[in-house]
C-alpha atoms as a PDB file:
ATOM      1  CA  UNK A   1     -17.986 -52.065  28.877  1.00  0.00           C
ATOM      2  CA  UNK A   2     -16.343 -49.777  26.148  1.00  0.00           C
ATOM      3  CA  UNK A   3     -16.861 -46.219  26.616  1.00  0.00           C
ATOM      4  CA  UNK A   4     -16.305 -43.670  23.713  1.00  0.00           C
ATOM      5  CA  UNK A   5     -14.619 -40.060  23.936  1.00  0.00           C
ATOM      6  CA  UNK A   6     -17.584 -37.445  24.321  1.00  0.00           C
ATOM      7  CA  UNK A   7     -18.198 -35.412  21.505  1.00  0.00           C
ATOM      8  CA  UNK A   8     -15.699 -32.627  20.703  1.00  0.00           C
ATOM      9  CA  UNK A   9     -17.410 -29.309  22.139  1.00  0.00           C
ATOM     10  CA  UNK A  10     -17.366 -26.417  19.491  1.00  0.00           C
ATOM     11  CA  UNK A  11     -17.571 -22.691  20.258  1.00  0.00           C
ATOM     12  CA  UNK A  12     -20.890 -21.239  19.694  1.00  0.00           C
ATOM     13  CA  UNK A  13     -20.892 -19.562  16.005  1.00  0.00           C
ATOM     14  CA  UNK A  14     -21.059 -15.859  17.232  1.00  0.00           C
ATOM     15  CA  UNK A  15     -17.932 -16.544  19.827  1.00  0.00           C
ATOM     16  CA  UNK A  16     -14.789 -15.200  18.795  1.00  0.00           C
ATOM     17  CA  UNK A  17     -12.210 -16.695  17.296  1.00  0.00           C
ATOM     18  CA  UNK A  18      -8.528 -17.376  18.517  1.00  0.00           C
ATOM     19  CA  UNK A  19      -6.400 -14.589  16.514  1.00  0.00           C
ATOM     20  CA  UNK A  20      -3.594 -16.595  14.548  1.00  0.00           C
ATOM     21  CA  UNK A  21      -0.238 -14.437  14.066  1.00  0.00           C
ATOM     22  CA  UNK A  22      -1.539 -14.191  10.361  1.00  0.00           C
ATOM     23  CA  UNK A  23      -4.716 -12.633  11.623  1.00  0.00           C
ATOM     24  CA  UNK A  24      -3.007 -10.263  13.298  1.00  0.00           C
ATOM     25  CA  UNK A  25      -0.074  -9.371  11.262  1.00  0.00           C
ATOM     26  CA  UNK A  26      -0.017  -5.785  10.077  1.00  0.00           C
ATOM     27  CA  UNK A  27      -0.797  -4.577   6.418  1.00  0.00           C
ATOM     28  CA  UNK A  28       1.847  -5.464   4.176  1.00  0.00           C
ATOM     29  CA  UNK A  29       4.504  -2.363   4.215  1.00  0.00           C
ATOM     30  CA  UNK A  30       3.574   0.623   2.235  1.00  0.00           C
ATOM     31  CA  UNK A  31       5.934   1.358  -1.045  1.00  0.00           C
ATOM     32  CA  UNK A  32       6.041   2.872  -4.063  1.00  0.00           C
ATOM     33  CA  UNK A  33       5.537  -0.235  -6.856  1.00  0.00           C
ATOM     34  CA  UNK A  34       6.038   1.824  -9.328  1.00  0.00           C
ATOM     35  CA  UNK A  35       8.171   4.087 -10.619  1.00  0.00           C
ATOM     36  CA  UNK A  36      10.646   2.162  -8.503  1.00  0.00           C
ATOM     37  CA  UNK A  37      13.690   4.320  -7.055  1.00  0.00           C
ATOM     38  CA  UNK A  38      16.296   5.528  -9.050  1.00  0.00           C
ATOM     39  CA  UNK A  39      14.417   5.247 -12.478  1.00  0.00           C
ATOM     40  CA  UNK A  40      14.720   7.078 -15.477  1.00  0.00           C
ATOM     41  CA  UNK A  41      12.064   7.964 -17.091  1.00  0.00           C
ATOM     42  CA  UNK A  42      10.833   9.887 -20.623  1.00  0.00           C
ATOM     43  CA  UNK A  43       8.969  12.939 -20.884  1.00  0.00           C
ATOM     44  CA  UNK A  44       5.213  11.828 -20.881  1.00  0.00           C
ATOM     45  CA  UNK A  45       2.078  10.155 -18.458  1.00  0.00           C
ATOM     46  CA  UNK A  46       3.436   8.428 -15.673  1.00  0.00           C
ATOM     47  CA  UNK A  47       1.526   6.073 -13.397  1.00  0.00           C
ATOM     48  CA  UNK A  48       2.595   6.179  -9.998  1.00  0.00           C
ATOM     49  CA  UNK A  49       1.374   2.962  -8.308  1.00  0.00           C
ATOM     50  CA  UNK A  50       1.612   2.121  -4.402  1.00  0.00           C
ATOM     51  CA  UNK A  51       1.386  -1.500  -2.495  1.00  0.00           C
ATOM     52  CA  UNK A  52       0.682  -2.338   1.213  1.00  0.00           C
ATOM     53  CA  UNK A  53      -0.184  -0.145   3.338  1.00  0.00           C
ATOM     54  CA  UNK A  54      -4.420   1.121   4.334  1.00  0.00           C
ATOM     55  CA  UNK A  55      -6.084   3.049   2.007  1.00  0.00           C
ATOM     56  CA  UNK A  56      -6.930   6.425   1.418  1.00  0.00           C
ATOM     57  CA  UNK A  57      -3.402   7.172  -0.539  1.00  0.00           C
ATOM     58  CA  UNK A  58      -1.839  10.451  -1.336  1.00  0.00           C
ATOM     59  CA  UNK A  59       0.297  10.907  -3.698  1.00  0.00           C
ATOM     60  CA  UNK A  60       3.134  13.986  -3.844  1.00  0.00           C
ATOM     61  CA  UNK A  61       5.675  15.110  -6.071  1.00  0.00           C
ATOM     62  CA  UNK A  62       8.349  16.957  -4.693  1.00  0.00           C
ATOM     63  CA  UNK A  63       5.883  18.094  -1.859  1.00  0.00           C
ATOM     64  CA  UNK A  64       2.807  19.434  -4.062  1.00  0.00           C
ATOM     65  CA  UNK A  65      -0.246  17.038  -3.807  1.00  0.00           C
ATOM     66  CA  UNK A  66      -1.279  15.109  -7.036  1.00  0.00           C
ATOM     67  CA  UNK A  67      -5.201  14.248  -7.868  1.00  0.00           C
ATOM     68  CA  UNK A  68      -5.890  11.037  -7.221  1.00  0.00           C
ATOM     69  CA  UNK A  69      -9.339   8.580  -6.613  1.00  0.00           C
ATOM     70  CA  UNK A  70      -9.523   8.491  -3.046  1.00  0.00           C
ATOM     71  CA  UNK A  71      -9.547   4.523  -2.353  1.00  0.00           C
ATOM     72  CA  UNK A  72      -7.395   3.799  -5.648  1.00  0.00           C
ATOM     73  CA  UNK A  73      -3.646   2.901  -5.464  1.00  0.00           C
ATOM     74  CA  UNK A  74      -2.651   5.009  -8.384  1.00  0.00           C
ATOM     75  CA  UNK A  75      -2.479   8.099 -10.261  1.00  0.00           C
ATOM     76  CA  UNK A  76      -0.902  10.042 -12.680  1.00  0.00           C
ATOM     77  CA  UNK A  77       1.634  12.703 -13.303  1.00  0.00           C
ATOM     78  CA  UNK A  78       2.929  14.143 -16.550  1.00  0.00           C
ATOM     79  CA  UNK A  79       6.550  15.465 -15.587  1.00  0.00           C
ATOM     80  CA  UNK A  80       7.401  19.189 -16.620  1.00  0.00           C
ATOM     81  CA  UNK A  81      10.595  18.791 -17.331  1.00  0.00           C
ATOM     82  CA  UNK A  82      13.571  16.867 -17.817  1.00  0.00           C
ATOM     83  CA  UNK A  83      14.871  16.672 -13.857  1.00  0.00           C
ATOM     84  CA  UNK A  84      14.740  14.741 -10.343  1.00  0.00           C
ATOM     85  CA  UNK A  85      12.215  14.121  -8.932  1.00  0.00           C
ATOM     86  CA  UNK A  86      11.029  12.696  -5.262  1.00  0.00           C
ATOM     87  CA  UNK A  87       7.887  10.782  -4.900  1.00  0.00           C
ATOM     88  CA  UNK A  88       5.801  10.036  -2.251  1.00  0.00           C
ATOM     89  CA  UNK A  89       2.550   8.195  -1.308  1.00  0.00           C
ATOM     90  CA  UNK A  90       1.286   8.653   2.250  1.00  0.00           C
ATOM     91  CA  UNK A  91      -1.379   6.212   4.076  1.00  0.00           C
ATOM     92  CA  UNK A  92      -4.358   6.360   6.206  1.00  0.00           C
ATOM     93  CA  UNK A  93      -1.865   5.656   9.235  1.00  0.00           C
ATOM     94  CA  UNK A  94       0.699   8.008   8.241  1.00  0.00           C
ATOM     95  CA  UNK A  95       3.170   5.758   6.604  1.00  0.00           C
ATOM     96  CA  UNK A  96       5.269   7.057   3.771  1.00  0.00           C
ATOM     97  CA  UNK A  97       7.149   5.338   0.926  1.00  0.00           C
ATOM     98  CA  UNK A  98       9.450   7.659  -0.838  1.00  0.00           C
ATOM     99  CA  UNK A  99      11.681   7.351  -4.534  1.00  0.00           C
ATOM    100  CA  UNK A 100      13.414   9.805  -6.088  1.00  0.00           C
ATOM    101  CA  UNK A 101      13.837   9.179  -9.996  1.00  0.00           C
ATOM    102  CA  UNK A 102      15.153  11.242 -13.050  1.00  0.00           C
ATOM    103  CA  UNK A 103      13.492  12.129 -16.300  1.00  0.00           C
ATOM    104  CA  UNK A 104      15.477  12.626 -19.449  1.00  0.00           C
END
């Protein structure tokens, strides 16, 4: 007489789940999406945007803290003069993304 394969057994629902390397893979690196490094930009609003990292952001300019929502991944900054400029945008877990650009 044929006997069939038991049933697969399944976790219970509120059981954890195996972690899968994508699971556990860290927030995508923090940087500075825009301006990238080494741009040159004209006098006016600039949007500074930032990618990866874990929210809340802070955004600097040459050191001095700009205004900024506290969950969003932007902000802006009107340059005050023609110059260099290094920006930076910290993260919740202390990681930095830094670009230095000109504006003509």
């Amino acid at each position: 007489f044929d006997i069939l394969p038991s049933a697969p057994r399944h976790a219970p629902r509120d059981a954890p789940r195996p972690r899968t390397a994508a699971a556990t893979a860290a927030p995508s690196d923090l940087r500075l999406l825009f301006p990238p490094p080494g741009a040159v930009l004209s006098q006016g609003d600039v949007v500074i945007r930032a990618m990866g990292g874990r929210r809340p952001f802070a955004f600097l300019v040459d050191g001095e803290k700009l205004p900024a929502e506290p969950f969003g991944r932007e902000t802006r900054w009107t340059p005050p003069s023609a110059g260099f400029y290094r920006l930076t945008v910290l993260d919740a877990d202390g990681e930095a993304a830094r670009s230095v650009v000109s504006v003509k």
